[in-house]
Protein backbone atom coordinates (compact mmCIF):
# COMPACT_ATOMS: atom_id res chain seq x y z
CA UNK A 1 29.58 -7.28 84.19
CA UNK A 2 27.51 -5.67 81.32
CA UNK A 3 24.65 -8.26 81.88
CA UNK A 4 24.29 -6.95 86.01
CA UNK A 5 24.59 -3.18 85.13
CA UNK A 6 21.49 -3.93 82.42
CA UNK A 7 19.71 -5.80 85.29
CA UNK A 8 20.42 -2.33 87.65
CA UNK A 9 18.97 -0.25 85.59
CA UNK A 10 15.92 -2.38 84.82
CA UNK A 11 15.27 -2.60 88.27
CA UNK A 12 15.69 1.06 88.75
CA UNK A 13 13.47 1.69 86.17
CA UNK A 14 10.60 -0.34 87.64
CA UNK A 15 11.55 1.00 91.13
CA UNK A 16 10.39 4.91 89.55
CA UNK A 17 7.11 3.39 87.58
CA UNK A 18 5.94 2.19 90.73
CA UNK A 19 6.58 4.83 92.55
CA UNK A 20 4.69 7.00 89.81
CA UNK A 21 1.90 5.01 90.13
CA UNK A 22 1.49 4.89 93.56
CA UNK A 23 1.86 8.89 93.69
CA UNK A 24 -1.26 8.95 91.10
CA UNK A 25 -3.14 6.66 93.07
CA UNK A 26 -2.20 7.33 96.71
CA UNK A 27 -1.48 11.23 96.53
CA UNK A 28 -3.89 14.38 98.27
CA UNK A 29 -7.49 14.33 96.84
CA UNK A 30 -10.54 17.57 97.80
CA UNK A 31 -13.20 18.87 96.11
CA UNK A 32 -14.01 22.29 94.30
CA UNK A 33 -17.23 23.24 95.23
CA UNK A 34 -19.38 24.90 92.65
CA UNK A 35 -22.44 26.97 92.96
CA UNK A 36 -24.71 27.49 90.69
CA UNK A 37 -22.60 26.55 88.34
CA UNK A 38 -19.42 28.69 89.75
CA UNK A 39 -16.13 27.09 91.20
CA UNK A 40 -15.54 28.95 94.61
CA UNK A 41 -13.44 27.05 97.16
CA UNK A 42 -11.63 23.89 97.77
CA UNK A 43 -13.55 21.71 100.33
CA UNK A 44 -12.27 18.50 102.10
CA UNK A 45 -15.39 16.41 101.23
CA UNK A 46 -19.46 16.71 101.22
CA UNK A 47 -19.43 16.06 104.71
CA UNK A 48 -17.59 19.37 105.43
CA UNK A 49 -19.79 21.07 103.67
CA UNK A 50 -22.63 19.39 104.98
CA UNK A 51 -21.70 20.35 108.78
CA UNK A 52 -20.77 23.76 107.62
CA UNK A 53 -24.24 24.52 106.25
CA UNK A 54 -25.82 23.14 109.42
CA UNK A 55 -23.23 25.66 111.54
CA UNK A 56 -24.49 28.30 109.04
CA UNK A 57 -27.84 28.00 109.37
CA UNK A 58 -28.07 27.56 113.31
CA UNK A 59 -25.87 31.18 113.69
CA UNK A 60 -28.07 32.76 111.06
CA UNK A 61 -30.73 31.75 113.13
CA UNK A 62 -29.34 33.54 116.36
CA UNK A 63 -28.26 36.55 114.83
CA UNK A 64 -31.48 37.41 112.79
CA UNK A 65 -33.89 35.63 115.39
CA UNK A 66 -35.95 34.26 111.93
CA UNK A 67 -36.71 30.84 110.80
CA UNK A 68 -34.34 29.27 108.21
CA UNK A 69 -35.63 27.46 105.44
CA UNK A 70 -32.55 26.40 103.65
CA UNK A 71 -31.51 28.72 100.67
CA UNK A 72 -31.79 28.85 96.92
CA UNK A 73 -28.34 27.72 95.59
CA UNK A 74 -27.46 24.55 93.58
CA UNK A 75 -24.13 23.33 95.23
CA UNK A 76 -22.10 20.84 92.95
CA UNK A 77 -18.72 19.27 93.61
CA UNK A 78 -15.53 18.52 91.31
CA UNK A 79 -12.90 15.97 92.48
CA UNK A 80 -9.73 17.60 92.29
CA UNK A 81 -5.80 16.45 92.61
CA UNK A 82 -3.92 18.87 95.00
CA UNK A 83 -0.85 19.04 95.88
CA UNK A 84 -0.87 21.30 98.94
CA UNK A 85 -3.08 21.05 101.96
CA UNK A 86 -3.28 24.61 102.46
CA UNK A 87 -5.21 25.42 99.63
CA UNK A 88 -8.24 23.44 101.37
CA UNK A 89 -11.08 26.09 103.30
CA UNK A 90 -10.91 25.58 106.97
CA UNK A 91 -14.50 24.47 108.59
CA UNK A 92 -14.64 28.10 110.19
CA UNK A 93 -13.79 30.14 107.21
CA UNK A 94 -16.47 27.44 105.13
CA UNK A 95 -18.81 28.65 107.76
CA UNK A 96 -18.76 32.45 107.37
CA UNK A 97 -18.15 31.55 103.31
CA UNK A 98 -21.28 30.13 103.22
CA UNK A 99 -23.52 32.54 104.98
CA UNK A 100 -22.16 35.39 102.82
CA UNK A 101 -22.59 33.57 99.68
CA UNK A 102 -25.49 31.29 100.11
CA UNK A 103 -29.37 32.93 98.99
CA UNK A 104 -30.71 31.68 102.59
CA UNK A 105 -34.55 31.57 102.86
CA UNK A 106 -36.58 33.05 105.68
CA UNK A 107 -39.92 33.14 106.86
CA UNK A 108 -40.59 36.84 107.10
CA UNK A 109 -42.97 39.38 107.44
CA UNK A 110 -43.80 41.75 104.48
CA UNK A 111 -45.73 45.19 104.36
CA UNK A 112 -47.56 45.33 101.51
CA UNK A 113 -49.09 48.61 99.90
CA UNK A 114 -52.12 47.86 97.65
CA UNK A 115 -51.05 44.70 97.35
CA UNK A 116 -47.53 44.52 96.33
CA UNK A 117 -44.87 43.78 98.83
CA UNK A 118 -42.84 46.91 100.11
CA UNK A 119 -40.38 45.93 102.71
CA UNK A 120 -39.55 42.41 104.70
CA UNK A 121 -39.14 42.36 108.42
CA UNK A 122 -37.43 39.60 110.94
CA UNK A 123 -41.22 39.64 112.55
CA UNK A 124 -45.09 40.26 112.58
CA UNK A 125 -44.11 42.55 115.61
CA UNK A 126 -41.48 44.72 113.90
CA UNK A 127 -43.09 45.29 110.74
CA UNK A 128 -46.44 46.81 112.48
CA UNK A 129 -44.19 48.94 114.77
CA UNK A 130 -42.53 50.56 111.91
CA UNK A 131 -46.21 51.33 110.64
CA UNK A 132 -46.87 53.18 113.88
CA UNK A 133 -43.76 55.43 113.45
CA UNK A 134 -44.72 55.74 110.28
CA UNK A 135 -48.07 57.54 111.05
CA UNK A 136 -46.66 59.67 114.00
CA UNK A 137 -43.83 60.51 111.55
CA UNK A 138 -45.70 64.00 110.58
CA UNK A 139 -47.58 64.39 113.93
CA UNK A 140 -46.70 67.51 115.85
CA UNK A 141 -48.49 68.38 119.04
CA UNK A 142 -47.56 71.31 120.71
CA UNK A 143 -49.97 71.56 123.08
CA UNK A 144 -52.35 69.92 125.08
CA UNK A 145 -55.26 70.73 123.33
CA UNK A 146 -55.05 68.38 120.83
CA UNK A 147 -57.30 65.28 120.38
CA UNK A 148 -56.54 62.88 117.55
CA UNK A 149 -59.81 62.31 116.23
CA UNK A 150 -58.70 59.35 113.93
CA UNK A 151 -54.90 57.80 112.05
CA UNK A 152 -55.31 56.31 108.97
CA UNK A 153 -53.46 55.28 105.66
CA UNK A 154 -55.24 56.24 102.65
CA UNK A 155 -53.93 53.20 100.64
CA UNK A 156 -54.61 49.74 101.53
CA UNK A 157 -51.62 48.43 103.98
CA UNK A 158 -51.33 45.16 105.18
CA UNK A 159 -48.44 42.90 107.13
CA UNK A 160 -48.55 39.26 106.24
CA UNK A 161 -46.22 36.27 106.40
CA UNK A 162 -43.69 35.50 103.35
CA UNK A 163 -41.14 34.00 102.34
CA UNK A 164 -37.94 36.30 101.16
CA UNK A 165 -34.77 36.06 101.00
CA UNK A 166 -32.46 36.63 104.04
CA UNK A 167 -30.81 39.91 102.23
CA UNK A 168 -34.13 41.17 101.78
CA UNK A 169 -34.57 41.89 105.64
CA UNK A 170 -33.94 45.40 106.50
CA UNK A 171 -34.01 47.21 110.08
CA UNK A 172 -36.90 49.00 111.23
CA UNK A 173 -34.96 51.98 110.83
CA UNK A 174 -34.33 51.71 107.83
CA UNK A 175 -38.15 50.23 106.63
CA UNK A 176 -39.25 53.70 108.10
CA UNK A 177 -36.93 55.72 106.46
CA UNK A 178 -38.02 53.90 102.86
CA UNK A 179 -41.48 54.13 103.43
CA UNK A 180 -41.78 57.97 104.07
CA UNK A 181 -39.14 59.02 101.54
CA UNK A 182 -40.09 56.91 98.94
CA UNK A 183 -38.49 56.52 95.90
CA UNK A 184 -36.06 60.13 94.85
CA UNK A 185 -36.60 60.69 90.64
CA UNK A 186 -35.12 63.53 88.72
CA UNK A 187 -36.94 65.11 86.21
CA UNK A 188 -35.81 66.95 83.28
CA UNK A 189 -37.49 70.66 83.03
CA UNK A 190 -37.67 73.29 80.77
CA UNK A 191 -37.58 77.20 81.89
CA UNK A 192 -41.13 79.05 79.75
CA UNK A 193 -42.23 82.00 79.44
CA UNK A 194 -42.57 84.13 83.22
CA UNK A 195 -40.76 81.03 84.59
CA UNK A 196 -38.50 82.26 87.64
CA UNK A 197 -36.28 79.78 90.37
CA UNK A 198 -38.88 80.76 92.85
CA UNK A 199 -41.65 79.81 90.72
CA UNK A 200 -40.67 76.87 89.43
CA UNK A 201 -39.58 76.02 93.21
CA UNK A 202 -43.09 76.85 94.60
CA UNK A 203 -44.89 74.60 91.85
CA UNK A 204 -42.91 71.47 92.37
CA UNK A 205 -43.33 72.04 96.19
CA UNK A 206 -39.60 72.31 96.95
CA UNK A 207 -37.26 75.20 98.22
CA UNK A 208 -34.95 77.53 95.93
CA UNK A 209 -32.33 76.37 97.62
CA UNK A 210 -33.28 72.74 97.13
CA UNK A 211 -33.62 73.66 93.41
CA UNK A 212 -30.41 75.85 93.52
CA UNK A 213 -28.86 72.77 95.14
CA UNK A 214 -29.26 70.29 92.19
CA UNK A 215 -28.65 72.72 89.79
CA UNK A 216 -25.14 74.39 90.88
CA UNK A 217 -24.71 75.46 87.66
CA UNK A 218 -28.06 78.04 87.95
CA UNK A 219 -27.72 81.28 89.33
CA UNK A 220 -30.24 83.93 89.60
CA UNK A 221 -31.39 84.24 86.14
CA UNK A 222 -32.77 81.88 83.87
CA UNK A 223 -33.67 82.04 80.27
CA UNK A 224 -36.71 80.67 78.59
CA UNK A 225 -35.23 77.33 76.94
CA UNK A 226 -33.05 76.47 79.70
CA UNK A 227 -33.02 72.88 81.25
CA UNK A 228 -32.89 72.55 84.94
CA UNK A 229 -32.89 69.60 87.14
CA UNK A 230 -36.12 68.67 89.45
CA UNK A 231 -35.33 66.53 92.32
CA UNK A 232 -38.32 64.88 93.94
CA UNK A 233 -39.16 62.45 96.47
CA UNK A 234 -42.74 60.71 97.12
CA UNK A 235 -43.59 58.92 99.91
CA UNK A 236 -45.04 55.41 99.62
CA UNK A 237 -47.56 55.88 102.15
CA UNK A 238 -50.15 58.92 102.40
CA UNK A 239 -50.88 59.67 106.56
CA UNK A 240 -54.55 61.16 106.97
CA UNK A 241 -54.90 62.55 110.16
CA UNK A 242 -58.17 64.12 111.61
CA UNK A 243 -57.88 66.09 115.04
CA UNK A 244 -59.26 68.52 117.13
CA UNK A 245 -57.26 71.63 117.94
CA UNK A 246 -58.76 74.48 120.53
CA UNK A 247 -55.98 77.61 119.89
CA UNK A 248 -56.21 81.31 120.49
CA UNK A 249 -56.78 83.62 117.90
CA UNK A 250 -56.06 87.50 117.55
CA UNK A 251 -59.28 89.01 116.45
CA UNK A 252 -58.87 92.03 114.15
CA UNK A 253 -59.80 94.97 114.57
CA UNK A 254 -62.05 97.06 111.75
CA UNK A 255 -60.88 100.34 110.48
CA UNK A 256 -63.07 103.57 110.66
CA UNK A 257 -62.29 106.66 107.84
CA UNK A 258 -63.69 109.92 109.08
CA UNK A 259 -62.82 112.92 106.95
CA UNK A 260 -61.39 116.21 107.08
CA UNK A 261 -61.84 118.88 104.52
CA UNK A 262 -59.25 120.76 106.20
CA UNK A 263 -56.56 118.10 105.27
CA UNK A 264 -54.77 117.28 101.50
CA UNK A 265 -55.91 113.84 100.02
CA UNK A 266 -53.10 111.52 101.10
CA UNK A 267 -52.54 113.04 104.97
CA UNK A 268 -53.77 111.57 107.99
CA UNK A 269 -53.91 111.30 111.33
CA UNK A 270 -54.64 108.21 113.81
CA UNK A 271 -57.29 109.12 116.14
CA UNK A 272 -57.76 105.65 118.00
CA UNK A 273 -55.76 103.00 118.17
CA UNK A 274 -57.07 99.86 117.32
CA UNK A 275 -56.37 97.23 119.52
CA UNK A 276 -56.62 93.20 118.55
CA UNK A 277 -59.05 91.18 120.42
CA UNK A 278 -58.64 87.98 121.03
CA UNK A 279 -61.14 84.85 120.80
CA UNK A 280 -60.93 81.11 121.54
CA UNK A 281 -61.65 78.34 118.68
CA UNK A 282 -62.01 74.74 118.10
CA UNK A 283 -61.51 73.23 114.66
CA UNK A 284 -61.33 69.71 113.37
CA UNK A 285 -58.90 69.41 110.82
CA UNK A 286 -57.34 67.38 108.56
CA UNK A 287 -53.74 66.65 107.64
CA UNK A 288 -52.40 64.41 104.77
CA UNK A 289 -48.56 63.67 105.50
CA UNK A 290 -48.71 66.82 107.83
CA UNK A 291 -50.05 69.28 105.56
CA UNK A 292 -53.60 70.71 106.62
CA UNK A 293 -55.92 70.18 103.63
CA UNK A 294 -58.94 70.94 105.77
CA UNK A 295 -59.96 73.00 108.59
CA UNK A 296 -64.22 73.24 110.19
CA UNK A 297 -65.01 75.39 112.69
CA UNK A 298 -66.62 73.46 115.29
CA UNK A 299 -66.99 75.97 118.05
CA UNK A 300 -65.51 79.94 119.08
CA UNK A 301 -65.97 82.22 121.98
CA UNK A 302 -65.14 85.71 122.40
CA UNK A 303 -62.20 86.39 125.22
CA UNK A 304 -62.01 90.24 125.03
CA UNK A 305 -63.56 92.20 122.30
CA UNK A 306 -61.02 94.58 119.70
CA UNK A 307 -60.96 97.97 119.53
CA UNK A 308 -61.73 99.99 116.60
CA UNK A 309 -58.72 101.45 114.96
CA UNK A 310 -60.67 105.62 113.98
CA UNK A 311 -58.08 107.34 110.95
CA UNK A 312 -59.04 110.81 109.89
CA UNK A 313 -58.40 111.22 106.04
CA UNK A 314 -57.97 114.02 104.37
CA UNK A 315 -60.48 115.11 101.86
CA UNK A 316 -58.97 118.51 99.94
CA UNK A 317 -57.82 118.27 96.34
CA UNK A 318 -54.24 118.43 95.83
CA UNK A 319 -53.04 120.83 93.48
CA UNK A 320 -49.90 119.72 92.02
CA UNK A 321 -47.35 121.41 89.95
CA UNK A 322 -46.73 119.58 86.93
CA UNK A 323 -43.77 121.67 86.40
CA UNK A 324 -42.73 123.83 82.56
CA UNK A 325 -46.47 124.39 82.42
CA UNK A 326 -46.68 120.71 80.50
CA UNK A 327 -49.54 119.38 81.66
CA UNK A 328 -49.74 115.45 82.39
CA UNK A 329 -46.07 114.91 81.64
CA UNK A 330 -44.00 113.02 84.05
CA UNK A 331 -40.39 112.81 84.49
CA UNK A 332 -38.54 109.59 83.84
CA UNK A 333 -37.97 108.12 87.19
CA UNK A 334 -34.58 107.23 86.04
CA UNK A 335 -32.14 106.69 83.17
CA UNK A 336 -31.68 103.06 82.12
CA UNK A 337 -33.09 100.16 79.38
CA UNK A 338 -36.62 98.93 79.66
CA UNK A 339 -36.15 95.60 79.44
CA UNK A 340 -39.97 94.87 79.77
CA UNK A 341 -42.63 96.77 78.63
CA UNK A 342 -46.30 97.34 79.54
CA UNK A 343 -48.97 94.63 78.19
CA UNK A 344 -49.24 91.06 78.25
CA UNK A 345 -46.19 88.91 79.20
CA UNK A 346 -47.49 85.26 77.99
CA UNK A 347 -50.17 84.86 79.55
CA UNK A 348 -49.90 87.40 82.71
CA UNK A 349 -50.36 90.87 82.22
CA UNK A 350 -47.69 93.07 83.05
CA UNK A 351 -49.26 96.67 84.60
CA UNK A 352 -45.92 98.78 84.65
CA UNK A 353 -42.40 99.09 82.82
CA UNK A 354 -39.12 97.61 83.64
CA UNK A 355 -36.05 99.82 83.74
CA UNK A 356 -32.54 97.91 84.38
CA UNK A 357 -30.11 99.65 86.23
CA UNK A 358 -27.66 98.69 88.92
CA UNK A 359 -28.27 97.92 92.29
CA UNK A 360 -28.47 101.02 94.40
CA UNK A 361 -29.17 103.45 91.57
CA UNK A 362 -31.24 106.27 92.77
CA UNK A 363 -34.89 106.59 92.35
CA UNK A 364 -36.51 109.94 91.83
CA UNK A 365 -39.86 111.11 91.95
CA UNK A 366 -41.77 111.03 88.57
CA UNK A 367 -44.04 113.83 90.05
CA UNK A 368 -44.57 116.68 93.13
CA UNK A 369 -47.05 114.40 95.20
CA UNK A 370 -47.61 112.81 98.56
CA UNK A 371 -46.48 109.29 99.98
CA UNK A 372 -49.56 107.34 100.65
CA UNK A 373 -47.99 103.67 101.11
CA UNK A 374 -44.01 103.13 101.50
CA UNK A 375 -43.61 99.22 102.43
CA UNK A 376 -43.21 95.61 101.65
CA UNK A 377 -46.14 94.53 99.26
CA UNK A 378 -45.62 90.73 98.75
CA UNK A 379 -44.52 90.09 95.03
CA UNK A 380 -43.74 94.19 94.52
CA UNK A 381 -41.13 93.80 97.56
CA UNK A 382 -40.32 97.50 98.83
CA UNK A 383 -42.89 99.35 97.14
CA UNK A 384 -43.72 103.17 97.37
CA UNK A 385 -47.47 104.98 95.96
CA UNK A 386 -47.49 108.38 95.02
CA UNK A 387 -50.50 110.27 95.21
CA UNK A 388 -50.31 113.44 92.56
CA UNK A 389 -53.55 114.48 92.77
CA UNK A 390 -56.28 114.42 90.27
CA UNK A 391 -56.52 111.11 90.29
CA UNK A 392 -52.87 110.26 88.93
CA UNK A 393 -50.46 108.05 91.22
CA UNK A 394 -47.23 106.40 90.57
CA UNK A 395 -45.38 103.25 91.63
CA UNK A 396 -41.73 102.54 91.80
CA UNK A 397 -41.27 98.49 93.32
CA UNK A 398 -38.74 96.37 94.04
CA UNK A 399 -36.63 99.02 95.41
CA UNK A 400 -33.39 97.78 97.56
CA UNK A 401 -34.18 100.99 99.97
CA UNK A 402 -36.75 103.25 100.60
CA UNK A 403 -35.65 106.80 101.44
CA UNK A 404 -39.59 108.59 101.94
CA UNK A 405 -42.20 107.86 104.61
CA UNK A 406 -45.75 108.16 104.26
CA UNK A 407 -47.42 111.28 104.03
CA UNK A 408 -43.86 112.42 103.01
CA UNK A 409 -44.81 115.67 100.42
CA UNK A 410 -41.99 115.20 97.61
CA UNK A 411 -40.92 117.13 94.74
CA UNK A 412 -40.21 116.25 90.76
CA UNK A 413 -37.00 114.46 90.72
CA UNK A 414 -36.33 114.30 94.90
CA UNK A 415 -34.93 111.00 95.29
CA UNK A 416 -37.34 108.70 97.13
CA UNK A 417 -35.52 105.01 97.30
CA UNK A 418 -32.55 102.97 95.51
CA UNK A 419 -33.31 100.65 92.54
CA UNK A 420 -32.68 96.71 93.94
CA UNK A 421 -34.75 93.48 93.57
CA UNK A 422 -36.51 92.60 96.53
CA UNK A 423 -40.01 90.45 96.35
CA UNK A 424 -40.53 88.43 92.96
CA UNK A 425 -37.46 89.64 90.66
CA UNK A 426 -35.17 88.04 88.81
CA UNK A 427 -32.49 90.98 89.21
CA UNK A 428 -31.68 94.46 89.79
CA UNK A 429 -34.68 96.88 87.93
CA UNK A 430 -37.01 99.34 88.74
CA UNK A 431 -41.17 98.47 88.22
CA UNK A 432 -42.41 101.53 87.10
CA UNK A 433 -46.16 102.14 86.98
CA UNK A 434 -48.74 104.70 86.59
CA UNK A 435 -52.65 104.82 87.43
CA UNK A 436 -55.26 107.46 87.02
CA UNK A 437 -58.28 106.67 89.45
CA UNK A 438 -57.31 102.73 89.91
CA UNK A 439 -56.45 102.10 86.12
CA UNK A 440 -53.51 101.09 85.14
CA UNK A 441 -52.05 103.00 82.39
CA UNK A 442 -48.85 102.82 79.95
CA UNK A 443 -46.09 104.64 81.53
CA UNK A 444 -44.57 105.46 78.28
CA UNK A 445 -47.89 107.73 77.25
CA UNK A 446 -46.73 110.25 80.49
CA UNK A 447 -42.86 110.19 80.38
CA UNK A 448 -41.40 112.55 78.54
């Protein structure tokens, strides 16, 4: 009895080493395929791969309408044991794998900019149509006396065959868009001396509000020392255009001065209106990315002739009061800090005294006098002249309101405008300045 239950478990025994052995032998087998030098999927065998590739390449094909010429990968495989069918890629998701993962090669077409390849296209015919949006990218005719004379890059732009990579095609959109914004850089600047946002803005060709907008942290005033963000964009290709444009032009009209002894220096009176002419020229000009940078008169003809505008001046001496019998003294135009004085600022003379004060304070006049000029004068903003006679005049500029007129006759201390900070200012202040016969002088030497 012992002797048959030894032989049953003997043969049980062999029975379970067999099977063992045939599970080793006989069980599941794939292959982990490995590119360049990473595992990434389980595959069934080579051949799977192999048809997958040729799938892959054929829809590429379609899709991009560009030659295939294989890729750059080196695809390895491991033998591997598995124990679950599942985990194997099916041929369709091998497919899409493949041409998402796989460096494909492509005969292309590349736009090259002295030399050096910009931008790869699917064809010959794509990359020179970008290169004609390209040059009518900064053309703007509005009428139809325009004649484009000549289109031309400045640097030297070719379109030749190459190979590239298949993720190194881009759209002709977007080949456009990359050759006439070029490559955006940020550079690092420091506020000097006489250094305002809208200065700095104007130099670097940009807007304040461009400036303003990569700078959030930068209001209205700066300080010398300050570091503010410059955001610029070059394009890779410079547009020359040369054209003919025939336009109509106002033609002024001249100014005549007659005098009258019977008036005070500073009235007037308009005695013929000038009218504009008009006339009709031709120019050939040239534009570089759609900025003139030259302009020749090649012909002009006379439509209607302008009218001289005829101003009678006065021509008496003004007598002024210079009020308390002290002669040459001039009363502060208002109360407040000068917070810059008269001389040189840096480099750029500064012909007048600023006085801070709030926005809106009233202005009075330093002098009796007449208004001779009560406008917007560029950098001065809202600007009024008075004329006291003798030779002496005042300025007060900047102003956020202007309450006189010319050949308005004012008194010492009437009020004449509201301090504010119009035309270049960097806040709220009046520009105070005084000249006797077209010098400027120091304000401080006639305030009292």
């Amino acid at each position: 009895m012992r002797s048959k239950t030894v032989y049953l478990l003997s043969l049980l025994s062999l029975f379970l080493f067999l099977a063992v052995v045939l599970n080793i032998f006989s069980g599941d087998k794939a292959f982990m395929l490995i590119i360049d030098g990473q595992s990434q999927v389980l595959v069934k065998n080579e051949s799977q791969v192999d048809n997958a590739l040729n799938k892959a390449e054929n829809e590429l094909t379609d899709e991009y309408l560009v030659n295939i010429n294989g890729y750059g990968n080196i695809l390895e495989y491991d033998k591997k044991k598995i124990e679950n069918e599942d985990t194997v890629i099916d041929e369709e998701q091998l497919v899409t794998f493949l041409k998402e993962k796989l460096d494909w090669e492509v005969q292309s077409w590349a736009i090259t900019i002295n030399g050096e390849p910009v931008v790869y296209l699917a064809s010959d015919e794509s990359a020179r149509q970008v290169l004609e949006l390209v040059k009518k990218q900064y053309l703007s005719i509005d009428n139809e006396k325009v004649t484009i004379e000549n289109v031309v890059f400045q640097e030297d732009v070719q379109v030749i065959g190459a190979k590239s990579s298949l993720k190194q095609l881009i759209t002709l959109e977007k080949a456009g868009e990359t050759l006439t914004q070029g490559v955006i850089e940020k550079i690092r600047y420091e506020v000097k001396e006489g250094d305002s946002l809208w200065t700095i803005a104007r130099a670097n060709n940009i807007t304040v509000e461009e400036l303003q907008g990569a700078n959030p942290q930068v209001k209205e005033l700066i300080n010398v020392g300050d570091s503010i963000d410059l955001v610029k964009s070059e394009p890779l290709l410079t547009v020359v255009y040369t054209l003919q444009k025939t336009v109509e032009e106002d033609v002024p009209y001249s100014i005549v001065n007659e005098y009258d002894p019977s008036l005070s220096q500073g009235q007037m009176k308009i005695k013929q209106a000038g009218a504009y002419g008009s006339r009709q020229v031709t120019y050939l000009i040239t534009e570089i990315n759609g900025r003139e940078t030259a302009k020749e008169t090649l012909s002009e003809k006379i439509t209607l002739k302008p009218i001289n505008r005829v101003v009678i001046r006065g021509a008496k001496p003004i007598e002024v009061s210079r009020g308390g019998g002290e002669s040459g003294r001039l009363q502060w135009p208002l109360r407040g800090y000068i917070t810059s004085g008269y001389g040189y600022r840096g480099r750029e003379f500064h012909p007048a005294i600023d006085i801070a004060a709030p926005s809106g304070t009233p202005v009075n006049a330093a002098e009796d006098g007449i208004v001779i000029s009560a406008a917007w004068q560029g950098n001065y903003g809202n600007s009024i002249v008075i004329n006291h006679g003798s030779g002496l005049t005042t300025r007060y500029s900047h102003l956020s309101a202007m309450t006189v007129s010319v050949g308005a006759k004012v008194q010492r201390g009437s009020i004449i405008g509201k301090v504010g900070s119009t035309g270049r200012s960097t806040g709220p202040h009046l520009d105070f300045e005084v000249r006797v016969n077209g010098s400027s002088r120091n304000p401080l030497s006639y305030l009292r």
